[in-house]
Protein backbone atom coordinates (compact mmCIF):
# COMPACT_ATOMS: atom_id res chain seq x y z
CA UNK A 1 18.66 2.78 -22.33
CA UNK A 2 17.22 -0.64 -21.09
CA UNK A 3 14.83 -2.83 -21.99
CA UNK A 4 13.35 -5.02 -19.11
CA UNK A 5 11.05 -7.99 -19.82
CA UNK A 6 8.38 -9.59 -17.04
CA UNK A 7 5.88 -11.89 -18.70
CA UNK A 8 4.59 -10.88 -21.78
CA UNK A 9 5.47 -7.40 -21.37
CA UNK A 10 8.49 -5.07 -22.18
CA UNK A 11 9.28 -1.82 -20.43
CA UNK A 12 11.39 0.25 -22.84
CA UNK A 13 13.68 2.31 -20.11
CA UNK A 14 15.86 5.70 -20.69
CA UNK A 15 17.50 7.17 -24.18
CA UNK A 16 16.29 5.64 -26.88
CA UNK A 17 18.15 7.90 -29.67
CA UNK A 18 20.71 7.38 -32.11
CA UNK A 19 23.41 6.63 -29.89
CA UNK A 20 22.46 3.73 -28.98
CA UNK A 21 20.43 2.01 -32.15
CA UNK A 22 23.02 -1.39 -31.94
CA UNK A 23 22.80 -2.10 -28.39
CA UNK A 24 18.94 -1.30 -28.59
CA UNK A 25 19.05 -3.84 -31.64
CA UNK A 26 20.51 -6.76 -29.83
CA UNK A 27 18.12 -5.86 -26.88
CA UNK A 28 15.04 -6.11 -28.74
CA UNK A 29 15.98 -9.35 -31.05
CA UNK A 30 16.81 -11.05 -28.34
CA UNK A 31 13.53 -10.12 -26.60
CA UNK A 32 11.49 -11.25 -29.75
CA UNK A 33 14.06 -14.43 -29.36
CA UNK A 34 12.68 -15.10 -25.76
CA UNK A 35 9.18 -14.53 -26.37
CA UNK A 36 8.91 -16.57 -29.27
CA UNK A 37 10.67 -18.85 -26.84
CA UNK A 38 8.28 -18.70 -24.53
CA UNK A 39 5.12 -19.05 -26.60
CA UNK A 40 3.93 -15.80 -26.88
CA UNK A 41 1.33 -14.79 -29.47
CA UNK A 42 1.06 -10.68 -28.15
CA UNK A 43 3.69 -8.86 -26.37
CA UNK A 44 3.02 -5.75 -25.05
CA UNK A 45 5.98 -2.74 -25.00
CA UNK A 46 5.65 0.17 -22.67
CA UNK A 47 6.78 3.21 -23.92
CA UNK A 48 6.48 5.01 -21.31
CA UNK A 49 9.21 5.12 -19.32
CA UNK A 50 11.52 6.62 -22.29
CA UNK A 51 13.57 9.46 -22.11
CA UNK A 52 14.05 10.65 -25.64
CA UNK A 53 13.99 9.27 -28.71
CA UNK A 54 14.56 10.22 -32.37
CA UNK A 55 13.98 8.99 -35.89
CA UNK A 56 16.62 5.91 -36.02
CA UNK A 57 14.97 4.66 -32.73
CA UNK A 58 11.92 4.82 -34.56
CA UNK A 59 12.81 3.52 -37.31
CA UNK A 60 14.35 0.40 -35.74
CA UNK A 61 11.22 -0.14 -33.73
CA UNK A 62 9.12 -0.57 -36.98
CA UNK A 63 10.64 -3.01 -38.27
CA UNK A 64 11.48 -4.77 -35.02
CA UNK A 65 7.25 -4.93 -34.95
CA UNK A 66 7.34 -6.33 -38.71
CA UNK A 67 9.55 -9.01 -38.08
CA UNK A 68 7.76 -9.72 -34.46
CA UNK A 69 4.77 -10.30 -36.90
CA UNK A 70 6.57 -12.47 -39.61
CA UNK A 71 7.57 -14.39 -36.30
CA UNK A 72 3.89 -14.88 -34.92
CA UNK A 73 3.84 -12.33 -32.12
CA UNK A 74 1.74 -9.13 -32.43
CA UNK A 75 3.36 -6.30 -30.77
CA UNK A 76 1.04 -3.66 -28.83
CA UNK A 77 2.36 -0.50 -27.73
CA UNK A 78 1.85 0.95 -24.44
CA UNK A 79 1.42 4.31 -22.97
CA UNK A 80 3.21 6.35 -26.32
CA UNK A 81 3.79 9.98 -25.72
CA UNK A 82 2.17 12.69 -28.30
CA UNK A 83 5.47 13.52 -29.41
CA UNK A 84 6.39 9.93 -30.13
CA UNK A 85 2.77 9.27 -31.40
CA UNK A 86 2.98 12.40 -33.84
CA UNK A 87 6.59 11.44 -35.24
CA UNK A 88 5.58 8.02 -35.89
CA UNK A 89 2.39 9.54 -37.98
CA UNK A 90 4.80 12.18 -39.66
CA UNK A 91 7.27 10.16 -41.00
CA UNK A 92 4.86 7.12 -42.12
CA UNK A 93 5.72 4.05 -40.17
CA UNK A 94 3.48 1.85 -41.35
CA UNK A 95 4.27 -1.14 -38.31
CA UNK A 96 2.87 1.33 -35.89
CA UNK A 97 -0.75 1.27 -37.33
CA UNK A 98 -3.69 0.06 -35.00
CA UNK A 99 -0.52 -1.03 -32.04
CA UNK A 100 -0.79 1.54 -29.77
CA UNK A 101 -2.89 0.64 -26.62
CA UNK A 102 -3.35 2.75 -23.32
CA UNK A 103 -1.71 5.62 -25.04
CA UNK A 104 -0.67 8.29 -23.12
């Protein structure tokens, strides 16, 4: 799992399940680190290039987006799978309401 940054955009990369929820912790604060950083206001995150995920990864991701927005930044969500799209639905995470954009 990987998470590679170019401008105001994220590309979440690989595994994303429970095996890895502290590295993909560090990974995303200090993404929200850099882009506050860098002044931005939106920062988009690509979902699709994910392998798997599950409901820690989820989890983790929702309330990475609700501290992005106590921060200033307002996370968008790119190209989200059904399966991801229907989990996040299913179990109620709130964060992901109205972010997803160019889902796929």
């Amino acid at each position: 799992m990987a998470i590679r940054m170019e401008g105001g955009e994220a590309h979440l990369v690989g595994d994303w399940t429970e095996s890895g929820v502290a590295e993909n912790l560090n990974s995303l604060m200090l993404l929200l680190d850099q882009s506050e950083a860098s002044g931005f206001r939106h920062l988009c995150i690509d979902c699709g290039r994910i392998d798997g995920t599950d409901f820690g990864c989820l989890q983790l991701l929702n309330v990475w987006m609700m501290c992005a927005r106590l921060r200033g930044i307002e996370p968008k969500l790119l190209h989200v799978n059904d399966g991801m799209q229907q989990a996040m639905k299913k179990f109620g995470l709130t964060s992901f309401t109205d972010s997803f954009t160019g889902i796929s």
